[in-house]
Protein backbone atom coordinates (compact mmCIF):
# COMPACT_ATOMS: atom_id res chain seq x y z
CA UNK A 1 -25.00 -5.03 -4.85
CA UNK A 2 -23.40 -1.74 -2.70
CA UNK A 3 -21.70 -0.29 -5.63
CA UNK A 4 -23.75 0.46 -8.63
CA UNK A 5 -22.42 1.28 -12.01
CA UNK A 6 -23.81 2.76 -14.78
CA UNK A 7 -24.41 2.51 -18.17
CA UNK A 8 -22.10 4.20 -20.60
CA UNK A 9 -25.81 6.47 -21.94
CA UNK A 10 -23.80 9.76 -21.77
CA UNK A 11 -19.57 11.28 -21.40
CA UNK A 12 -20.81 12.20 -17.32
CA UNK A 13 -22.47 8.35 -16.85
CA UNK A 14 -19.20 6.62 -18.52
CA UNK A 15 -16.74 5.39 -15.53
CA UNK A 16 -19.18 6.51 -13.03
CA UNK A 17 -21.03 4.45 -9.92
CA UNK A 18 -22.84 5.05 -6.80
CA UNK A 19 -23.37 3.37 -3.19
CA UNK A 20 -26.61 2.06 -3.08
CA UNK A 21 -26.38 2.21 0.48
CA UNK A 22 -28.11 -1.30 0.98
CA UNK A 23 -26.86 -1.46 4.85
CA UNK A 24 -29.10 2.15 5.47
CA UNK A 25 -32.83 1.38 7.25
CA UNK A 26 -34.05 5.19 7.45
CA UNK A 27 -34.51 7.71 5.10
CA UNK A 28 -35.19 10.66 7.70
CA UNK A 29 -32.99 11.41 10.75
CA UNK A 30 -34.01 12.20 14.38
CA UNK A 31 -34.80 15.51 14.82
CA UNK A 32 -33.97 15.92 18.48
CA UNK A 33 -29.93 15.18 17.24
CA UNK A 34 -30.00 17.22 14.15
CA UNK A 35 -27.94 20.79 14.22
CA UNK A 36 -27.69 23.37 11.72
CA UNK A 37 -24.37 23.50 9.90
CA UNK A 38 -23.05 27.12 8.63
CA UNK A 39 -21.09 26.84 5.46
CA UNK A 40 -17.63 28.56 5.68
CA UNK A 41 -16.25 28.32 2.08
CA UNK A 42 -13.09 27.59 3.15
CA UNK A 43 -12.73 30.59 5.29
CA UNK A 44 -11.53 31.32 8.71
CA UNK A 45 -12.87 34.34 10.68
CA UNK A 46 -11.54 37.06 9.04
CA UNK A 47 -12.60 35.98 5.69
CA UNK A 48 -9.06 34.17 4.68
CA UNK A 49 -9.43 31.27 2.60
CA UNK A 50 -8.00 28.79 4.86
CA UNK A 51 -8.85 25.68 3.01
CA UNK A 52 -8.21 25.56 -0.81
CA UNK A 53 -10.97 24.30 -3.24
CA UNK A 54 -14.14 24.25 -0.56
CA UNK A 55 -18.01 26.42 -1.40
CA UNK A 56 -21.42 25.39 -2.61
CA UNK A 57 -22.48 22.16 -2.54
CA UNK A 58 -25.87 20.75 -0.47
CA UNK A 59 -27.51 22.01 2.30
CA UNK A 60 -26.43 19.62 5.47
CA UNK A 61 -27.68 19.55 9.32
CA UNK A 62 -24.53 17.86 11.88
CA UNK A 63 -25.86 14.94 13.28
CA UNK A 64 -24.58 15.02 16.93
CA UNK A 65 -22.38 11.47 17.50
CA UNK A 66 -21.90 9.58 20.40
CA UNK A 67 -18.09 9.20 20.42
CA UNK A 68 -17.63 9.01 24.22
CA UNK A 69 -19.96 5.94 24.61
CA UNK A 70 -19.91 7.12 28.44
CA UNK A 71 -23.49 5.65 29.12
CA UNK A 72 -22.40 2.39 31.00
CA UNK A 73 -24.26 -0.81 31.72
CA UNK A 74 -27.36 -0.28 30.13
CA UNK A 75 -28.55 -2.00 27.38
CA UNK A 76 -29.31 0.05 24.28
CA UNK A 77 -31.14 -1.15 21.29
CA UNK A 78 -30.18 -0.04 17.71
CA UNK A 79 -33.25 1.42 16.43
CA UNK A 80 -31.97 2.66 12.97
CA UNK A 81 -29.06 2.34 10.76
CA UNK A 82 -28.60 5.57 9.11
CA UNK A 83 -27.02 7.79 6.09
CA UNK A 84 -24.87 10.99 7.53
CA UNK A 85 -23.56 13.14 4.79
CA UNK A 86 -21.14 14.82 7.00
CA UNK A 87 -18.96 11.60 7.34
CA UNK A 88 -17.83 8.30 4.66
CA UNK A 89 -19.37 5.51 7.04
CA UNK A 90 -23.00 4.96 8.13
CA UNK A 91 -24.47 5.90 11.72
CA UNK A 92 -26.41 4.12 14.10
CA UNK A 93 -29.49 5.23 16.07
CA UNK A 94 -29.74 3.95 20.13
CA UNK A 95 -32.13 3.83 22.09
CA UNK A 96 -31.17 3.20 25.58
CA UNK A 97 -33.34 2.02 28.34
CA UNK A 98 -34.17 5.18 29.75
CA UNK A 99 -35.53 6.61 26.78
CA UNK A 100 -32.52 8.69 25.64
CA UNK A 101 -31.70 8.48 21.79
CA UNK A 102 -28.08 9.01 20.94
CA UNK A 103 -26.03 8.10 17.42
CA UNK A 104 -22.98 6.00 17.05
CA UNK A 105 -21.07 4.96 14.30
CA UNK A 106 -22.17 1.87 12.98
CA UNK A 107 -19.67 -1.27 12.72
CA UNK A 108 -19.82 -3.72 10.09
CA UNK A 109 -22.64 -6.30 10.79
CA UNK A 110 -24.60 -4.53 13.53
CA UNK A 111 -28.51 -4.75 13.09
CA UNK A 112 -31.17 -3.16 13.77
CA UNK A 113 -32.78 -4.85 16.54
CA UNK A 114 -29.47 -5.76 18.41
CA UNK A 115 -28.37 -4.40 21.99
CA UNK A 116 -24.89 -2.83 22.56
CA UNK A 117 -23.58 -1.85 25.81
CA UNK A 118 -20.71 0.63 27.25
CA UNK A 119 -18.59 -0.42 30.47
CA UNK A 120 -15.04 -1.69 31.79
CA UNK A 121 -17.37 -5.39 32.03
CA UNK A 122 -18.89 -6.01 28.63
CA UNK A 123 -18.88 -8.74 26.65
CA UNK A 124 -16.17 -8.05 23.70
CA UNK A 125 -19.06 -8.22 20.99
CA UNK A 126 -19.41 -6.04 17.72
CA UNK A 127 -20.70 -2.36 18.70
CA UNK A 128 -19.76 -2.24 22.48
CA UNK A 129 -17.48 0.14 23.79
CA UNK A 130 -14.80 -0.91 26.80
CA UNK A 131 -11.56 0.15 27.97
CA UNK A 132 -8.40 -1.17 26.07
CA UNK A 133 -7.79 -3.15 29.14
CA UNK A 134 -10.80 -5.04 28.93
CA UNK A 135 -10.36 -6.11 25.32
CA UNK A 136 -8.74 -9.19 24.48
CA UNK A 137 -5.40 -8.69 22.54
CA UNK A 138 -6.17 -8.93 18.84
CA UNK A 139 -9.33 -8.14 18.81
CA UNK A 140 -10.14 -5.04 16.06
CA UNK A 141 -11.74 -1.89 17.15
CA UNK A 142 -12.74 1.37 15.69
CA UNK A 143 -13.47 4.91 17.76
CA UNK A 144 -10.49 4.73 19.76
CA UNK A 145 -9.55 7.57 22.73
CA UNK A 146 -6.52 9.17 22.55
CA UNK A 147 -6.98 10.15 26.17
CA UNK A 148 -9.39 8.70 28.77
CA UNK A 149 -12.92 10.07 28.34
CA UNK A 150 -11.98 12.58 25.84
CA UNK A 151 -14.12 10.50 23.27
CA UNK A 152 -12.81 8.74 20.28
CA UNK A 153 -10.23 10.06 17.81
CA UNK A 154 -8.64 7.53 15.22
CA UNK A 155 -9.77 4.93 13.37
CA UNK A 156 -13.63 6.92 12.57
CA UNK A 157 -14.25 6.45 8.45
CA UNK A 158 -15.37 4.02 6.17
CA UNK A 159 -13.97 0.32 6.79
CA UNK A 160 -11.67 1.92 8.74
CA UNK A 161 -10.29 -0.75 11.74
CA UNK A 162 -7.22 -1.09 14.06
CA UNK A 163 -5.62 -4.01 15.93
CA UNK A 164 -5.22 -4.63 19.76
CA UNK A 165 -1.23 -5.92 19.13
CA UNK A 166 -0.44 -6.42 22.61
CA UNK A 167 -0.70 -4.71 26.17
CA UNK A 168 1.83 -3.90 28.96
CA UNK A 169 2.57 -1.60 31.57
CA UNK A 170 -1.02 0.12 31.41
CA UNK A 171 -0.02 1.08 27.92
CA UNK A 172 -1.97 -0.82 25.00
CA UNK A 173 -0.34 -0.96 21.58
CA UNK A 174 -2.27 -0.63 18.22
CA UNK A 175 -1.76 -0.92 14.87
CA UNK A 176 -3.76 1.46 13.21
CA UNK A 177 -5.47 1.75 9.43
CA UNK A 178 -2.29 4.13 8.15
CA UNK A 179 0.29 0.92 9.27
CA UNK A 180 1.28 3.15 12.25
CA UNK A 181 1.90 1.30 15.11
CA UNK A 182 1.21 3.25 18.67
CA UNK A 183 0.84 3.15 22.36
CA UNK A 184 -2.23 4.51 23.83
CA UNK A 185 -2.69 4.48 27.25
CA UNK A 186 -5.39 0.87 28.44
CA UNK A 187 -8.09 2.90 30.26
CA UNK A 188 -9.04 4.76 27.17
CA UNK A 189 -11.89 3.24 25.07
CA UNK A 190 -12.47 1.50 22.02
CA UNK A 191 -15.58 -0.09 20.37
CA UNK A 192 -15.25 -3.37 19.11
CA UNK A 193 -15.70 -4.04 15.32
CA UNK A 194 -14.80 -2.89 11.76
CA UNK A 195 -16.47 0.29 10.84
CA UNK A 196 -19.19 -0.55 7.67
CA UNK A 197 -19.62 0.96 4.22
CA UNK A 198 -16.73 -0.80 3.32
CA UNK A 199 -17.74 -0.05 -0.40
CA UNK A 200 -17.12 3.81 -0.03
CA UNK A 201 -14.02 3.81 -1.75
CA UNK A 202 -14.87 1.76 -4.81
CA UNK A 203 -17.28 4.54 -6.11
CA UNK A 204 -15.99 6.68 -8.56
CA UNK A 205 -17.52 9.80 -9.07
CA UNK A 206 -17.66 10.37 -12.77
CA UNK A 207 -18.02 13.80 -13.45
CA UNK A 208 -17.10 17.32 -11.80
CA UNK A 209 -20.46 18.40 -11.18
CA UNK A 210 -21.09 15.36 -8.54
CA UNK A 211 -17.90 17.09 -6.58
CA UNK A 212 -19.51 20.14 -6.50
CA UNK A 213 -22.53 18.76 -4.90
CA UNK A 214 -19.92 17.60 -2.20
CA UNK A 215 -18.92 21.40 -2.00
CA UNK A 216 -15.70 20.71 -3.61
CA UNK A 217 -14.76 23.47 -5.78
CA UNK A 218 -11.94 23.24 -8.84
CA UNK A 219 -8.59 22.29 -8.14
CA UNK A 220 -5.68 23.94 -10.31
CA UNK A 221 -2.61 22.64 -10.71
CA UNK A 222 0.51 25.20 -9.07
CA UNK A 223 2.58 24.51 -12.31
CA UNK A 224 -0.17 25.91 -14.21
CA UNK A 225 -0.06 29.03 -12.54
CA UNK A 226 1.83 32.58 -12.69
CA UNK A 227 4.93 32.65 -10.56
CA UNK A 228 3.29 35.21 -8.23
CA UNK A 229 0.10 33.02 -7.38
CA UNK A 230 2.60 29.64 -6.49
CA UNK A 231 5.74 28.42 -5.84
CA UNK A 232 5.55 26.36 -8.88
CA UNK A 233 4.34 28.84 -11.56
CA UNK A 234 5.73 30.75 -14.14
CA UNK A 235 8.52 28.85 -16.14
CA UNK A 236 8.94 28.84 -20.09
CA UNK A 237 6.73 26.48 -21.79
CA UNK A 238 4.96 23.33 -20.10
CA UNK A 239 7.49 23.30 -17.27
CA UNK A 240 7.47 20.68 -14.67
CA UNK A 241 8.10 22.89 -11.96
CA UNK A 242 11.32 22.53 -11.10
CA UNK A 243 11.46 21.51 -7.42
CA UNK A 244 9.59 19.74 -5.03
CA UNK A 245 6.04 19.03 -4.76
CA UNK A 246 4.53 21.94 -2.65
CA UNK A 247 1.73 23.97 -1.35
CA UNK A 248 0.86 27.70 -2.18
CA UNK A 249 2.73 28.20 1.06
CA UNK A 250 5.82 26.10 0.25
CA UNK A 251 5.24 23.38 2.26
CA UNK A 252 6.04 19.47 1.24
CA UNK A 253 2.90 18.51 -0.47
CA UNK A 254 4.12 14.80 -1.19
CA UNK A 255 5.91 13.17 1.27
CA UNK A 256 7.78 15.82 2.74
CA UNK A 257 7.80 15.61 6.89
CA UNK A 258 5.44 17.80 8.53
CA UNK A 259 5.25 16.37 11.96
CA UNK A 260 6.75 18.60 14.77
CA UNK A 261 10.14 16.79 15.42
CA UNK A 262 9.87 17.54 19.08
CA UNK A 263 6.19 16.47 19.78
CA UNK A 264 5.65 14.96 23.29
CA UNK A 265 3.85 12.22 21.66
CA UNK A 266 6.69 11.11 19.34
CA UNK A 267 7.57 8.59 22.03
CA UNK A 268 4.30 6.69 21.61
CA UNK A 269 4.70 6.05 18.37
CA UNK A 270 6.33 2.48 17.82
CA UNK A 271 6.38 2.47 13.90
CA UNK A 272 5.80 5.30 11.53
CA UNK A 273 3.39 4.71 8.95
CA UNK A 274 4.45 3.94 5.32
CA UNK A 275 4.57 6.56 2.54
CA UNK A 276 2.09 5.09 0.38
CA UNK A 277 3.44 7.27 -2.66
CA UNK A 278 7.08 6.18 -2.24
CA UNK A 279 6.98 2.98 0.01
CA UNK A 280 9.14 4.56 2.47
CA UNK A 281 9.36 5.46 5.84
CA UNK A 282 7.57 8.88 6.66
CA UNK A 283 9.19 10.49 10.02
């Protein structure tokens, strides 16, 4: 079973479960693609918290991933399937015929044991990377370019897949986790396959102190605050807020348009994906 859950033995165990990670064949990672990672707390450069709520938490070391997949027409066999803390799904060791070792992220149902392959002349099977020319229209795919050998973009966590809808014009169109539907240009790549650890979302953490092993610090609420510290403080009483939604720096925090309304890209974009909160449109 993926998800565990817990007997109710204390407040912190009640409502809480883990991933047992079943789909995970190594305990240890390779050492050779292992990097340290400096913890920021949030901050940029010049010591300016830059991103709310982030400190502490667990030591980690970057595991260096494979998105390019630029090693074509050699067979590489999957040696390991692997835990990385620094992303939702699981990663995949290769070892290609040469010797070289390199991670990927692992799709849903790849072994250990199996060959992939890389090229514009694969066979369409789970874990190989080819152009979106070479992929039969609605096939799913995962790791997807953005631009020809800039190494893939969208579609990277947990269960996350997109559609090959159709293909014209050296353009392919997708239709991506979000509902988006895009055009991305047919020579950039894609690996074939649903990303695994599915499961990830149906854990629920359970208590606060599991979040701050994730280095995720406490979150207060703006309305809670003086009017001086956010744009929704201050007010007599438990007030609502009176406006909008927003972030300490005023900006839309539910909903509200963010997206540059003169963005070269805009014309790639076929449909815009759905407002989950609101069912609506989001432009």
């Amino acid at each position: 079973m993926p998800v565990k859950v817990y007997k109710r033995t204390s407040a912190g165990r009640r409502n809480s479960s883990v991933n047992t990670h079943d789909a995970v064949t190594a305990k240890r990672p390779h050492k050779a693609l292992l990097r340290p990672l400096k913890k920021t707390g949030g901050r940029n450069n010049q010591g300016v918290i830059t991103a709310r709520h982030r400190g502490g938490g667990n030591k980690r070391q970057y595991r260096l991933i494979d998105f390019k997949r630029n090693k074509d027409d050699q067979a590489a066999r999957v040696l390991t399937i692997e835990y990385d803390p620094n992303r939702s799904c699981h990663i995949a060791l290769l070892e290609y015929a040469d010797g070289e070792k390199r991670y990927i992220l692992a799709p849903l149902g790849l072994a250990v044991g199996e060959d992939v392959f890389s090229g514009e002349k694969v066979e369409p099977r789970v874990g190989n990377c080819m152009p979106l020319a070479s992929i039969p229209t609605g096939m799913e795919v995962h790791n997807v370019e953005m631009r020809p050998g800039q190494g893939g973009k969208m579609v990277r966590s947990a269960g996350g897949v997109a559609r090959l809808a159709a293909r014209d014009a050296g353009k392919a169109q997708l239709v991506l986790p979000s509902g988006e539907s895009r055009l991305v240009n047919a020579k950039c790549r894609a690996t074939i396959g649903q990303l695994g650890n599915v499961e990830h979302q149906g854990v629920r953490i359970g208590k606060a102190g599991r979040k701050r092993h994730m280095g995720r610090r406490p979150h207060v609420r703006g309305s809670a605050m003086n009017p001086v510290a956010h744009p929704m403080g201050g007010g007599e009483g438990r007030r609502a807020g009176g406006r909008d939604p927003v972030s300490p720096t005023g900006k839309l925090a539910k909903g509200g348009k963010t997206r540059k309304r003169r963005k070269a890209s805009n014309k790639l974009i076929l449909r815009r994906r759905r407002n989950v909160r609101h069912g609506q449109l989001v432009l």
